[in-house]
C-alpha atoms as a PDB file:
ATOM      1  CA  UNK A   1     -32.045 -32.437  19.582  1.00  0.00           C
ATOM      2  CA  UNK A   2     -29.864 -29.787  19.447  1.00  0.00           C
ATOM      3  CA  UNK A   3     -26.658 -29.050  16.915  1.00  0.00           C
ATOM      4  CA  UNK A   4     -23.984 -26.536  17.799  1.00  0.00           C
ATOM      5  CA  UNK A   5     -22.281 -25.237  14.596  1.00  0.00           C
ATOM      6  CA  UNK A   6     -18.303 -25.315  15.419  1.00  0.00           C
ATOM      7  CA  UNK A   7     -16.858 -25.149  11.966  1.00  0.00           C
ATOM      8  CA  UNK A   8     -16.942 -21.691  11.535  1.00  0.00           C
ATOM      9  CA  UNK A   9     -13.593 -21.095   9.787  1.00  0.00           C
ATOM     10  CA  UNK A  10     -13.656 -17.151  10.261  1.00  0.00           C
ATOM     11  CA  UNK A  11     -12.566 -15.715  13.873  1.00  0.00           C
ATOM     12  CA  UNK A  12     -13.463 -13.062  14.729  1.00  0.00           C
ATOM     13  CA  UNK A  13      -9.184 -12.000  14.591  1.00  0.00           C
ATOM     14  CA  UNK A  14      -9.006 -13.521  11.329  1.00  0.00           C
ATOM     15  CA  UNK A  15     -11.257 -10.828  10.159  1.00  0.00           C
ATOM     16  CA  UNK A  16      -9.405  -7.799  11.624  1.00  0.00           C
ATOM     17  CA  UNK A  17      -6.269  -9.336  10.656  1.00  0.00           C
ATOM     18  CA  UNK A  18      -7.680  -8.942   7.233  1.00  0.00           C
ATOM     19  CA  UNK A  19      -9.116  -5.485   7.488  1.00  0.00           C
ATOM     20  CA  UNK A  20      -5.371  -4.560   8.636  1.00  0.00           C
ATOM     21  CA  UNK A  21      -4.166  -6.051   5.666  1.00  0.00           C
ATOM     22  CA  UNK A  22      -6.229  -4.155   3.851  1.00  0.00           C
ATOM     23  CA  UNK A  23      -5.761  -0.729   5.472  1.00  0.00           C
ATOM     24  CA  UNK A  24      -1.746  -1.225   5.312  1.00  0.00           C
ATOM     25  CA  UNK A  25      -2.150  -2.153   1.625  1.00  0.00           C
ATOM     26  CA  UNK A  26      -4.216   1.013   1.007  1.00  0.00           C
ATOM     27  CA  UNK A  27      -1.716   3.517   3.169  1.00  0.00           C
ATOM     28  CA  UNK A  28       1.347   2.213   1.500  1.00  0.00           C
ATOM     29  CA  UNK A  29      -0.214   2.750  -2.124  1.00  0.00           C
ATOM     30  CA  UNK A  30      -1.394   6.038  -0.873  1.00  0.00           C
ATOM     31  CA  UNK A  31       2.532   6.669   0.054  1.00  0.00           C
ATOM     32  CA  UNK A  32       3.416   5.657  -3.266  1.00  0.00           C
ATOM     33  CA  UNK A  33       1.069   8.278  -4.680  1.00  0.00           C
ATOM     34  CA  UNK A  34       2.362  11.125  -3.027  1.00  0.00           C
ATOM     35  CA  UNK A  35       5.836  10.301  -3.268  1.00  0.00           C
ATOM     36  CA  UNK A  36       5.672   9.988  -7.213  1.00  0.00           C
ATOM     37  CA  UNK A  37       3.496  12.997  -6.987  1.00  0.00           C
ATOM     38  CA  UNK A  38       6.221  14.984  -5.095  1.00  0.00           C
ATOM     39  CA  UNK A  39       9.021  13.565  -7.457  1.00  0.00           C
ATOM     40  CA  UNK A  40       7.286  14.523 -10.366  1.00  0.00           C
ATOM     41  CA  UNK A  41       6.612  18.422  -9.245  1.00  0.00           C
ATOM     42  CA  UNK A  42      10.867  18.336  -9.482  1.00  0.00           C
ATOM     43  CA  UNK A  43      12.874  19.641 -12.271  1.00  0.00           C
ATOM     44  CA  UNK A  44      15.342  17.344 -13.803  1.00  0.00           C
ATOM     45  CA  UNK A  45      18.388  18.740 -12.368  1.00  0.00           C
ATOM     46  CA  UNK A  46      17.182  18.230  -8.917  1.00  0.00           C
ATOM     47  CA  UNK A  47      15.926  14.742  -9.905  1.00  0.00           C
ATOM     48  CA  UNK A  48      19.323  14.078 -11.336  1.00  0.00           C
ATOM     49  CA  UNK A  49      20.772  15.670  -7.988  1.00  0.00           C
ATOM     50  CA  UNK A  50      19.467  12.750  -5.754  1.00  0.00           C
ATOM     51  CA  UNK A  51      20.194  10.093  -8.881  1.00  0.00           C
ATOM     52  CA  UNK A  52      17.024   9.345 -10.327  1.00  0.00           C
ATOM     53  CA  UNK A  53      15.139  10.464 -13.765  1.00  0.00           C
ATOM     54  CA  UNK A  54      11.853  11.414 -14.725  1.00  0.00           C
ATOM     55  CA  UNK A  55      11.279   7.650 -15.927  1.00  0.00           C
ATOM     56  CA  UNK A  56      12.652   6.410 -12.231  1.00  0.00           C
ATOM     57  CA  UNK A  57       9.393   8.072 -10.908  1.00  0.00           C
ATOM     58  CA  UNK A  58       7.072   5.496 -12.770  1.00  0.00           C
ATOM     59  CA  UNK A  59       8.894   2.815 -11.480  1.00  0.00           C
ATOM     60  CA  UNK A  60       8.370   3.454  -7.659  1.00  0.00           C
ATOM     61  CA  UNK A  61       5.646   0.874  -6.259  1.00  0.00           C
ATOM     62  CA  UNK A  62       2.565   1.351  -4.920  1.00  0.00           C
END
């Protein structure tokens, strides 16, 4: 006799929906990086210029 699996609970586009996930996660933490990383090459008067402070750059998520 013989037994067809059918309780696969991956799909195929439930696995590149997670990849995406994961690729969008790692590009907007990579954004993060290089805008702190930009902010921080600035002095403090042009930080204070467009209203933020060397401790504001810490705070910007990733």
């Amino acid at each position: 006799m013989a037994v067809i699996d059918t309780t696969r609970s991956a799909a195929p586009a439930n696995v590149f929906g997670g990849l995406f996930k994961v690729f969008g996660a790692v590009a907007a933490w990579n954004d993060a990086r290089l805008t702190r990383k930009a902010l921080s090459q600035l002095s403090d008067r042009e930080l204070d210029d467009i209203g933020l402070s060397r401790n504001d750059i810490d705070r910007i998520a990733f």
